[in-house]
N, C-alpha and C. Protein backbone atom coordinates (compact mmCIF):
# COMPACT_ATOMS: atom_id res chain seq x y z
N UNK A 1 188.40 90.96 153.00
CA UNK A 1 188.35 91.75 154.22
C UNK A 1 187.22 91.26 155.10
N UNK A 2 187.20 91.13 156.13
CA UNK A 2 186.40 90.61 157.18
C UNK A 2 185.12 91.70 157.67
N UNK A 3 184.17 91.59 157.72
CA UNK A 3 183.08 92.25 157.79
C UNK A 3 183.07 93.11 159.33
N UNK A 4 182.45 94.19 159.47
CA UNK A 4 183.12 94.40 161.15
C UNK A 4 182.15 93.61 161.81
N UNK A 5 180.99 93.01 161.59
CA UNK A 5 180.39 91.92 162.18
C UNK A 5 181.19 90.59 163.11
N UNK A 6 181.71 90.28 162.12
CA UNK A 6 182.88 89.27 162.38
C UNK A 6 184.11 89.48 163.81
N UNK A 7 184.34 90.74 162.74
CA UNK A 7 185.69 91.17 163.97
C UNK A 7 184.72 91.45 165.30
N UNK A 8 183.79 92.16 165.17
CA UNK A 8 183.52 92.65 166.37
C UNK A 8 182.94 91.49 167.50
N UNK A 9 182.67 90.81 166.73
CA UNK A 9 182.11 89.47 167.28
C UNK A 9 183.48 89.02 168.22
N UNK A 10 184.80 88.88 167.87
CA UNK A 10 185.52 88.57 168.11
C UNK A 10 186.52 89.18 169.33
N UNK A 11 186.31 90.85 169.36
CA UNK A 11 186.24 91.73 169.95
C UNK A 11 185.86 91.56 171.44
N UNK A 12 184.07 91.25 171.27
CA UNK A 12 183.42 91.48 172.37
C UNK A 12 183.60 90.24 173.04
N UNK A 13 184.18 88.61 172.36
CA UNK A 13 184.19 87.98 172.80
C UNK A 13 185.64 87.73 173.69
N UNK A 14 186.59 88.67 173.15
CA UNK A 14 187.96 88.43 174.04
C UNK A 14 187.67 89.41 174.97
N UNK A 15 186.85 90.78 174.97
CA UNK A 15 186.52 91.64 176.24
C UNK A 15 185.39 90.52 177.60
N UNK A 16 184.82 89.47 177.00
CA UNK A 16 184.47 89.10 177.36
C UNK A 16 185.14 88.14 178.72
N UNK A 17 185.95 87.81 177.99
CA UNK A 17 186.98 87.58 179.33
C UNK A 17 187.33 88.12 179.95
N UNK A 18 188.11 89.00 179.68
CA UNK A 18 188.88 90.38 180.89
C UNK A 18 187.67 90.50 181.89
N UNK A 19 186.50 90.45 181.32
CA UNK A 19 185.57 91.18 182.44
C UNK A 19 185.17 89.95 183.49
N UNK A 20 184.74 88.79 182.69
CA UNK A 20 184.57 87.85 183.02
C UNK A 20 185.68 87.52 184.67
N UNK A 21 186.99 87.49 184.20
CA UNK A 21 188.49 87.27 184.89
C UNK A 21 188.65 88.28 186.00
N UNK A 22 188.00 89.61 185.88
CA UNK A 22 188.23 90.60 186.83
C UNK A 22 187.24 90.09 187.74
N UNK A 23 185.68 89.69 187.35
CA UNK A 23 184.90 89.41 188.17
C UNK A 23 184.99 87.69 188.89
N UNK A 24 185.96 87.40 188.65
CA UNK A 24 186.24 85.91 188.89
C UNK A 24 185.62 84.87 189.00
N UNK A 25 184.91 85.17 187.45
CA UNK A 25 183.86 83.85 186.85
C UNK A 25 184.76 83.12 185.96
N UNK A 26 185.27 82.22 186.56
CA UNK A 26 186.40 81.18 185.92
C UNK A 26 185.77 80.21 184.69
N UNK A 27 184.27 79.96 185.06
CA UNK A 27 183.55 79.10 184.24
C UNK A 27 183.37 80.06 182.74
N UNK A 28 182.72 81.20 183.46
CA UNK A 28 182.38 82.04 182.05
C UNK A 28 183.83 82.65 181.45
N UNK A 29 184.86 82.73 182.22
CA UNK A 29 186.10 83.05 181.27
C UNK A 29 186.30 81.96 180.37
N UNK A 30 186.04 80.60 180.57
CA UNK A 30 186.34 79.91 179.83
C UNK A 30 185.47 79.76 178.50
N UNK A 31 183.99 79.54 178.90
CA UNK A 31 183.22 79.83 177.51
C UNK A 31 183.13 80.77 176.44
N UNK A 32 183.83 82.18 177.32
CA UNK A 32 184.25 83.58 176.20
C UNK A 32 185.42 83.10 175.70
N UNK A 33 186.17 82.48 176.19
CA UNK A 33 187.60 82.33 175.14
C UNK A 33 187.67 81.12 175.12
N UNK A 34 186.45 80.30 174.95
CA UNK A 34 186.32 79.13 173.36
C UNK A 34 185.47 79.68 172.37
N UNK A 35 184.65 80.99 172.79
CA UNK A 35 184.08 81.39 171.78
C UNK A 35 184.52 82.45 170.91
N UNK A 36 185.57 83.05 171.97
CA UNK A 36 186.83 83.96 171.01
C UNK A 36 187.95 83.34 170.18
N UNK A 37 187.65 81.65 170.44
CA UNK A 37 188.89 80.82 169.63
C UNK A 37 188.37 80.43 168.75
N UNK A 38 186.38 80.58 168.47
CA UNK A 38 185.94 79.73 167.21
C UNK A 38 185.56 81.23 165.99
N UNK A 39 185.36 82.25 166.91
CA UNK A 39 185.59 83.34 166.13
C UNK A 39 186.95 84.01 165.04
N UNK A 40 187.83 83.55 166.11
CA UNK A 40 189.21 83.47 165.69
C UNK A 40 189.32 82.50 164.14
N UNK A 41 188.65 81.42 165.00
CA UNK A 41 189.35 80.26 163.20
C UNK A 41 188.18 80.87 162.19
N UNK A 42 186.87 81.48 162.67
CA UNK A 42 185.85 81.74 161.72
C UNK A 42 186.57 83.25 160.58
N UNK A 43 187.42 83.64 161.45
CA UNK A 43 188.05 84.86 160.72
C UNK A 43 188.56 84.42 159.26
N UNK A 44 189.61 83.56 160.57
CA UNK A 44 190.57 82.60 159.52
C UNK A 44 189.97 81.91 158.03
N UNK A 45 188.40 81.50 158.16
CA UNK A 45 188.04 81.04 157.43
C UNK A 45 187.79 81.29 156.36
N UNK A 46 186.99 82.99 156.63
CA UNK A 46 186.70 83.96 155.38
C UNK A 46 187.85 84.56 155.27
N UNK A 47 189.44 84.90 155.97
CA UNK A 47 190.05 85.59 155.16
C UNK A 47 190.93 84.49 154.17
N UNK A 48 190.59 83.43 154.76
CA UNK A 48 191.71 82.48 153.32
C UNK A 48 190.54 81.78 152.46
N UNK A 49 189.26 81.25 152.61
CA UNK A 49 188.43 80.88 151.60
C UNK A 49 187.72 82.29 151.05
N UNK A 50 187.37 83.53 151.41
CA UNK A 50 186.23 84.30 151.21
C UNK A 50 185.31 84.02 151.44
N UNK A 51 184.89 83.05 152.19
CA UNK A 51 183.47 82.68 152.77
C UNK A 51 182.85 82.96 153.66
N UNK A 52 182.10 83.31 153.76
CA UNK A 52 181.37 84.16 155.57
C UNK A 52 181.52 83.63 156.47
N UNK A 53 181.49 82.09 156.89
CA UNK A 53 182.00 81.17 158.15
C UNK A 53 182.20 79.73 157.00
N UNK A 54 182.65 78.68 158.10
CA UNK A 54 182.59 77.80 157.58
C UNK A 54 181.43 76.88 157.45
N UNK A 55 181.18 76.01 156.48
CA UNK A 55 179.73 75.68 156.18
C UNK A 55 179.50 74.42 156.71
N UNK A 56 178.04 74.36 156.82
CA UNK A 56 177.69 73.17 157.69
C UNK A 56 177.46 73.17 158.92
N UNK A 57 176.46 72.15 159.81
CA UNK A 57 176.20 72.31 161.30
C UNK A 57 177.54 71.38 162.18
N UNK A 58 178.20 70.49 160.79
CA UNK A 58 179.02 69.47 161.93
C UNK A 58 180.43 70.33 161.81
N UNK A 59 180.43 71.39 161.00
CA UNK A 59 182.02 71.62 160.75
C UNK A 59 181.46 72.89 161.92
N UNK A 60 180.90 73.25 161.93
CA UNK A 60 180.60 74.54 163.30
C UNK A 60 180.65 73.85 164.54
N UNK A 61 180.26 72.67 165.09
CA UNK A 61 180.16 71.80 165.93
C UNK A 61 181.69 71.51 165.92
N UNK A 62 182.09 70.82 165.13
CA UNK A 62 183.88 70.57 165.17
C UNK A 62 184.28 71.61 165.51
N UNK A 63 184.28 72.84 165.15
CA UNK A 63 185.51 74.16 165.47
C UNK A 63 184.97 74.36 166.50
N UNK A 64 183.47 74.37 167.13
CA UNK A 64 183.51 74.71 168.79
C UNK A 64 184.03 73.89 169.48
N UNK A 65 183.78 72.24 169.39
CA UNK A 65 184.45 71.64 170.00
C UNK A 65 185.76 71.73 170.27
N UNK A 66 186.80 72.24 169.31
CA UNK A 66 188.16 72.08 168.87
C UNK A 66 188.25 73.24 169.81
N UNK A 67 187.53 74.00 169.75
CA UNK A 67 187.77 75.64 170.36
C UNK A 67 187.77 75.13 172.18
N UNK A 68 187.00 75.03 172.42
CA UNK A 68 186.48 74.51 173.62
C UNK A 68 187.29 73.78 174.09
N UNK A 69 187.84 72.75 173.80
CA UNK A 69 189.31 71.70 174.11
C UNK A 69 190.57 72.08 174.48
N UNK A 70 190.60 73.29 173.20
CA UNK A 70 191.82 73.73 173.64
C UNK A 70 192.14 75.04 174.47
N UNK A 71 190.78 75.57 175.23
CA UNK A 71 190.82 76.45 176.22
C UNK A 71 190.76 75.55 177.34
N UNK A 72 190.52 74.79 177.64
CA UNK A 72 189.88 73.70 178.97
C UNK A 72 191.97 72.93 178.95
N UNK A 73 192.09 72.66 177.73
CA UNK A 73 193.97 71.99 177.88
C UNK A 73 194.50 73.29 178.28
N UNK A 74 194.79 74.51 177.42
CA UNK A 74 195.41 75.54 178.31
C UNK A 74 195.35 75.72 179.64
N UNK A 75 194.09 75.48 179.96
CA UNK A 75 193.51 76.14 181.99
C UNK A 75 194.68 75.19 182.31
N UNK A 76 194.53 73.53 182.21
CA UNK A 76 194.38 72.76 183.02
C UNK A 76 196.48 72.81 182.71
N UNK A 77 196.96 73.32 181.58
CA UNK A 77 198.60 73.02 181.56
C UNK A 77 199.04 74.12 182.42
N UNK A 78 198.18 75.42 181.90
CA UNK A 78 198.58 76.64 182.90
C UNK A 78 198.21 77.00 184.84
N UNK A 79 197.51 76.01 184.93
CA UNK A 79 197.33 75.63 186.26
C UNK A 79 198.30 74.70 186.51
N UNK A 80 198.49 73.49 185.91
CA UNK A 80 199.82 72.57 186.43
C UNK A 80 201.11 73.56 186.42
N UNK A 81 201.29 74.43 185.64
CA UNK A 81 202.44 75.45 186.10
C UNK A 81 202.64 76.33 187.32
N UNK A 82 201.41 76.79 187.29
CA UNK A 82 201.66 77.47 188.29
C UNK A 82 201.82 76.59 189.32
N UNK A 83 201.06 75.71 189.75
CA UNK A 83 201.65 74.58 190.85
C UNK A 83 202.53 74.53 190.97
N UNK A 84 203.59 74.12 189.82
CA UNK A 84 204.87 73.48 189.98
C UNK A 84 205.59 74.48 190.28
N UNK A 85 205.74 75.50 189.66
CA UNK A 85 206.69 76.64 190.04
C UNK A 85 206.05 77.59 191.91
N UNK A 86 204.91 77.25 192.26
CA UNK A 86 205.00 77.52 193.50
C UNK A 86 205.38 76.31 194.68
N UNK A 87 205.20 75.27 194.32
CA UNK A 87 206.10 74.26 194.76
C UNK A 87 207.67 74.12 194.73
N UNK A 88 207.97 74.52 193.31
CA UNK A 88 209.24 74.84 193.44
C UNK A 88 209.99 76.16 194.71
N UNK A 89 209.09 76.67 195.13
CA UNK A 89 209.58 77.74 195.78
C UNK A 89 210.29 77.34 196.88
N UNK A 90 209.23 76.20 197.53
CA UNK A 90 209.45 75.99 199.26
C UNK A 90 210.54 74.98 199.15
């Protein structure tokens, strides 16, 4: 079971966006939800090993990075959509 440390960590970091997104800090929406995506795999980590996070400074460095990548590819696929489908309009 995941500590409420953990979850809540995870919590404040996806509220972190909404607020972030309402106030239309595009930069800081993005750093709350790479840090709600490394919280996410950190969940993942202790609920399938039982381990409190994963160990080490380069495997924490890897999952932010990994985290971070794949919020920055989402923006940039979900922005080419919306383009295309408002292009598609005219």
């Amino acid at each position: 079971m995941a500590r409420p440390s953990e979850t809540g960590q995870f919590v404040v970091c996806a509220a972190g966006v909404s607020i972030a997104l309402a106030l239309r800090a595009r930069l800081a929406a993005y750093f709350w939800a790479a840090m709600a995506a490394f919280s996410a795999s950190e969940l993942c980590v202790h609920a399938f090993y039982g381990i409190r996070a994963a160990q080490g400074a380069p495997t924490h460095f890897a999952v932010m990075s990994a985290a971070m990548l794949s919020v920055m590819l989402g923006s940039a696929l979900s922005a080419r959509a919306t383009t295309d489908v408002s292009l598609s309009r005219h």
